[in-house]
C-alpha atoms as a PDB file:
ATOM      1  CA  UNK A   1      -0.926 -23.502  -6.907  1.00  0.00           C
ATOM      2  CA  UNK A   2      -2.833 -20.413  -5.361  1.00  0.00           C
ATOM      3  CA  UNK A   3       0.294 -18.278  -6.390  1.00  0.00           C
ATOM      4  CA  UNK A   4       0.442 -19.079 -10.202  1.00  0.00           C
ATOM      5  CA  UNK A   5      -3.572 -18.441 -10.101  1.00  0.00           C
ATOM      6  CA  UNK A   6      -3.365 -14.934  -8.624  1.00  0.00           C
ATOM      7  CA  UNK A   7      -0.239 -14.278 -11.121  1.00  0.00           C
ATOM      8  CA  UNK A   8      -2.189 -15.081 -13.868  1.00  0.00           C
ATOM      9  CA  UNK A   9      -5.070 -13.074 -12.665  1.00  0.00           C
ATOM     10  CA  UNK A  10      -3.014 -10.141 -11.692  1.00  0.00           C
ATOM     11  CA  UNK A  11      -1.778 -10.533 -15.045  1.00  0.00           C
ATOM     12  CA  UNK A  12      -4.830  -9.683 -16.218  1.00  0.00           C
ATOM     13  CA  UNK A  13      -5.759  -6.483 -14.397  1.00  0.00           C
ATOM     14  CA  UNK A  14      -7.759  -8.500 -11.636  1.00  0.00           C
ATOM     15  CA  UNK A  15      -6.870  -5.826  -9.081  1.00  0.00           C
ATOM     16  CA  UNK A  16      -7.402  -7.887  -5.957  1.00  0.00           C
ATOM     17  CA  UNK A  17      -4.927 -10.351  -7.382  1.00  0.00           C
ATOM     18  CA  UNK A  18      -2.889  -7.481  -7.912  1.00  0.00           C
ATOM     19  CA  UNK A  19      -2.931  -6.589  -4.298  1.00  0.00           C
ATOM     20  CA  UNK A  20      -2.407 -10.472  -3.267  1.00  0.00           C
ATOM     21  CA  UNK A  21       0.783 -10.936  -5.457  1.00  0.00           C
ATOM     22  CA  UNK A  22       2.160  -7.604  -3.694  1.00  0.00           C
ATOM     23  CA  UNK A  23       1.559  -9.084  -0.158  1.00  0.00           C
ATOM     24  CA  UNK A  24       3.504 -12.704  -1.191  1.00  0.00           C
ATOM     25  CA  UNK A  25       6.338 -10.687  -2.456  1.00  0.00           C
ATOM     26  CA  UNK A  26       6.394  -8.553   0.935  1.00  0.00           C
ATOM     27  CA  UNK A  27       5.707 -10.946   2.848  1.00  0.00           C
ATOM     28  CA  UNK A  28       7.807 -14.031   1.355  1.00  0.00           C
ATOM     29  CA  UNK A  29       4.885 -16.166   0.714  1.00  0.00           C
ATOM     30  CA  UNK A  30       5.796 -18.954  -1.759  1.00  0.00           C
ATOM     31  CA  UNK A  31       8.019 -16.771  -3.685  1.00  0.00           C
ATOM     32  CA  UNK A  32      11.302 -15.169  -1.818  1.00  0.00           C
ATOM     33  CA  UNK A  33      10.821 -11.401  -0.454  1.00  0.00           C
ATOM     34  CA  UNK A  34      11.350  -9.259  -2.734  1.00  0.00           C
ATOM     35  CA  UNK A  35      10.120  -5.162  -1.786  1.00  0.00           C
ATOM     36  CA  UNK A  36      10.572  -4.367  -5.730  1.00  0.00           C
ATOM     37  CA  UNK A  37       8.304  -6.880  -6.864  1.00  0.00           C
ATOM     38  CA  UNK A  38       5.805  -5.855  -3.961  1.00  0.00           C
ATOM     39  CA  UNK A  39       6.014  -2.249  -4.398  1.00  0.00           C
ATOM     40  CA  UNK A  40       5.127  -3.157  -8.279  1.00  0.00           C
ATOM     41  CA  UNK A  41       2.065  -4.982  -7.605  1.00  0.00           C
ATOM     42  CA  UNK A  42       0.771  -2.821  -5.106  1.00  0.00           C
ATOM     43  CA  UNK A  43       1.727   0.298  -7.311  1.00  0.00           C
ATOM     44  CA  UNK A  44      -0.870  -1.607 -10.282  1.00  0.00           C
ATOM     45  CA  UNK A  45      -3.525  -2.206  -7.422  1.00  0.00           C
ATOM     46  CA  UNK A  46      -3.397   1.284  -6.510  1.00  0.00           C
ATOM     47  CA  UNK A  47      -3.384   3.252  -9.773  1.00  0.00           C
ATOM     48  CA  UNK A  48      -6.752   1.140  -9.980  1.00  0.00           C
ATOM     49  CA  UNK A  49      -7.925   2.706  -7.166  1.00  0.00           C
ATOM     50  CA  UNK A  50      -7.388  -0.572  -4.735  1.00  0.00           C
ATOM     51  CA  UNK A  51      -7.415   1.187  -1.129  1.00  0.00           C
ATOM     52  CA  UNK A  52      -5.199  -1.298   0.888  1.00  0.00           C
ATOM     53  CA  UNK A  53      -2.621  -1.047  -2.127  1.00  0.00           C
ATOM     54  CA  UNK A  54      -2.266   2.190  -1.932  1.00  0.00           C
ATOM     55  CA  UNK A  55      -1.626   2.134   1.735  1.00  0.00           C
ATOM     56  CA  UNK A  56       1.051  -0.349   1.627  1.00  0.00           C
ATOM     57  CA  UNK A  57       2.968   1.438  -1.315  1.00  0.00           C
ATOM     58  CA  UNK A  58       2.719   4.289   0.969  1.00  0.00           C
ATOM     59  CA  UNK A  59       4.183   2.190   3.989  1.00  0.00           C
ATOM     60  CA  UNK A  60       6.946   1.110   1.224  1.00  0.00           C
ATOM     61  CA  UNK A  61       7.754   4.466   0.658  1.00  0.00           C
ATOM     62  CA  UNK A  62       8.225   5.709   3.935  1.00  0.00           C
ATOM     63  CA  UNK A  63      10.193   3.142   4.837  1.00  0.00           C
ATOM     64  CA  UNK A  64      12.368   2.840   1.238  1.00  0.00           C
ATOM     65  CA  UNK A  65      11.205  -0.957   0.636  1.00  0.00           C
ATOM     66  CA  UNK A  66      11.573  -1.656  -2.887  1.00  0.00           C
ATOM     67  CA  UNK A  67      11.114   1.914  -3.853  1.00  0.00           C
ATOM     68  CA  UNK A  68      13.527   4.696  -2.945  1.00  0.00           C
ATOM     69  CA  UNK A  69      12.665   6.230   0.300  1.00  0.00           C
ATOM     70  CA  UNK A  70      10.278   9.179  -0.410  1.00  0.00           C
ATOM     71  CA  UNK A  71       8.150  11.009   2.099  1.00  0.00           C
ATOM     72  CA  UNK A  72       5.971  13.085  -0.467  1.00  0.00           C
ATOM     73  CA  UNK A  73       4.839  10.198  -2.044  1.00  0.00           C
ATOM     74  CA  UNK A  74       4.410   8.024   1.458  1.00  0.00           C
ATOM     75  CA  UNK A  75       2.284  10.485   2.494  1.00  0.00           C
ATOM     76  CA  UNK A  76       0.671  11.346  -1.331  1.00  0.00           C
ATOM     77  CA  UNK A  77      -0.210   7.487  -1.423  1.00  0.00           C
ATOM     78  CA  UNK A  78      -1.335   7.286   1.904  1.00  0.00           C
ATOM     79  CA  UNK A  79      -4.017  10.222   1.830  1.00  0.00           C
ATOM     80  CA  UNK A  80      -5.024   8.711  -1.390  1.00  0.00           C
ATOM     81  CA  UNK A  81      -5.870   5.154   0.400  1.00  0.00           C
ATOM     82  CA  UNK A  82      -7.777   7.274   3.425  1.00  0.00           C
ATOM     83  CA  UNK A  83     -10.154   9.437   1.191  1.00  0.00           C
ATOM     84  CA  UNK A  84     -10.715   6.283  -1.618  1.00  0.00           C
ATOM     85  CA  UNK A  85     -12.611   3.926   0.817  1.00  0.00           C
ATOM     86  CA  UNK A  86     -14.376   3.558   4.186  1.00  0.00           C
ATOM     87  CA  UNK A  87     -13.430  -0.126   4.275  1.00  0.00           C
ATOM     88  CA  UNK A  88      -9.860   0.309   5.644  1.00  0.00           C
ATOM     89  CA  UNK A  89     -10.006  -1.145   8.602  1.00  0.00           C
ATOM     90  CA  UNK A  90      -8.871   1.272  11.300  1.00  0.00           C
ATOM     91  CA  UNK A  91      -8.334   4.631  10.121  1.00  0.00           C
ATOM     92  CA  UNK A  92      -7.073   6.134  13.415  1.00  0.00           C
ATOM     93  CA  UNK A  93      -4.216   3.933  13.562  1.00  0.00           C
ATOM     94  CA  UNK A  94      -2.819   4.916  10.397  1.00  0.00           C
ATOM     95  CA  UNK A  95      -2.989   8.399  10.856  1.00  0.00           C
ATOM     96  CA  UNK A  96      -1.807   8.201  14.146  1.00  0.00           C
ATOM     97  CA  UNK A  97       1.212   6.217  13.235  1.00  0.00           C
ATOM     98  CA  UNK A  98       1.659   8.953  10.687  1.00  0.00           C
ATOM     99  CA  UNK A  99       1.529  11.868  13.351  1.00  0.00           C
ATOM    100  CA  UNK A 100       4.315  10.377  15.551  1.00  0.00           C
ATOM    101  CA  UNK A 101       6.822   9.645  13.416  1.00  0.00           C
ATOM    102  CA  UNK A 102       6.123  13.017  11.127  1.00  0.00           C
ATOM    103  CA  UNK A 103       4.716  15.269  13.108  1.00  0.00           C
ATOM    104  CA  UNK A 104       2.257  18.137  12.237  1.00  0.00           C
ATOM    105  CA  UNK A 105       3.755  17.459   8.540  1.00  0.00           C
ATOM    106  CA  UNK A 106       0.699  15.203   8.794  1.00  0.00           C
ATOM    107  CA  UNK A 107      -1.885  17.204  10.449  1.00  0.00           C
ATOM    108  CA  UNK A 108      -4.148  17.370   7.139  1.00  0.00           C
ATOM    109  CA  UNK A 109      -4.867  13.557   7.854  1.00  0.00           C
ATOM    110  CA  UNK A 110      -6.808  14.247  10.978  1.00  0.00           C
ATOM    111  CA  UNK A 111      -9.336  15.828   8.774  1.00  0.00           C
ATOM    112  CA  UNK A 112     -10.300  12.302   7.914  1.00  0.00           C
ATOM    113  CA  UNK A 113      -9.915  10.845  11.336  1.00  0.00           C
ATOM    114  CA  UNK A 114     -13.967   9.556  12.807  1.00  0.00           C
END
């Protein structure tokens, strides 16, 4: 199956796999949802630099999904995944969901804002 491929990949430091096996735990895609198990494969995506990863750890933190709820390291991760890449799809949206729920504890991310 697709999942046991991307296991055994991730298993191997393939970081995109990484990143895949993260989104089946959090999403519940072939496997049962399980925040831990995301929050672990997206934490190995993102200490490799993996952009998306390191968003959705972020979003984990904030939010306490499989990781204790932590707002230095939601925003920490999250500032990590806007400076790493200009792929992330739509940078404005991230930032401004940060600024409304945090306030000008944020403000630093509209220095990346285009």
């Amino acid at each position: 199956t697709a999942l046991k491929i991307f296991e055994d990949l991730a298993n191997k430091n393939h970081i995109l796999s990484q990143y895949e096996m993260g989104n089946f735990y959090e999403n519940g895609l072939g496997v049962s949802r399980d925040f831990k198990k995301a929050a672990s494969w997206y934490r190995k995506a993102s200490e490799e630099g993996e952009s998306t990863s390191q968003l959705f750890l972020g979003l984990m933190y904030y939010y306490g999904q499989g990781v204790p709820e932590d707002l230095v390291s939601a925003l920490m991760w999250t500032y990590v995944s806007l400076t790493s890449s200009s792929e992330l799809g739509d940078k404005k949206e991230v930032i401004s969901f940060f600024k409304e729920k945090m306030g000008f504890q944020c403000d630093f991310l509209f220095l990346f804002k285009k």
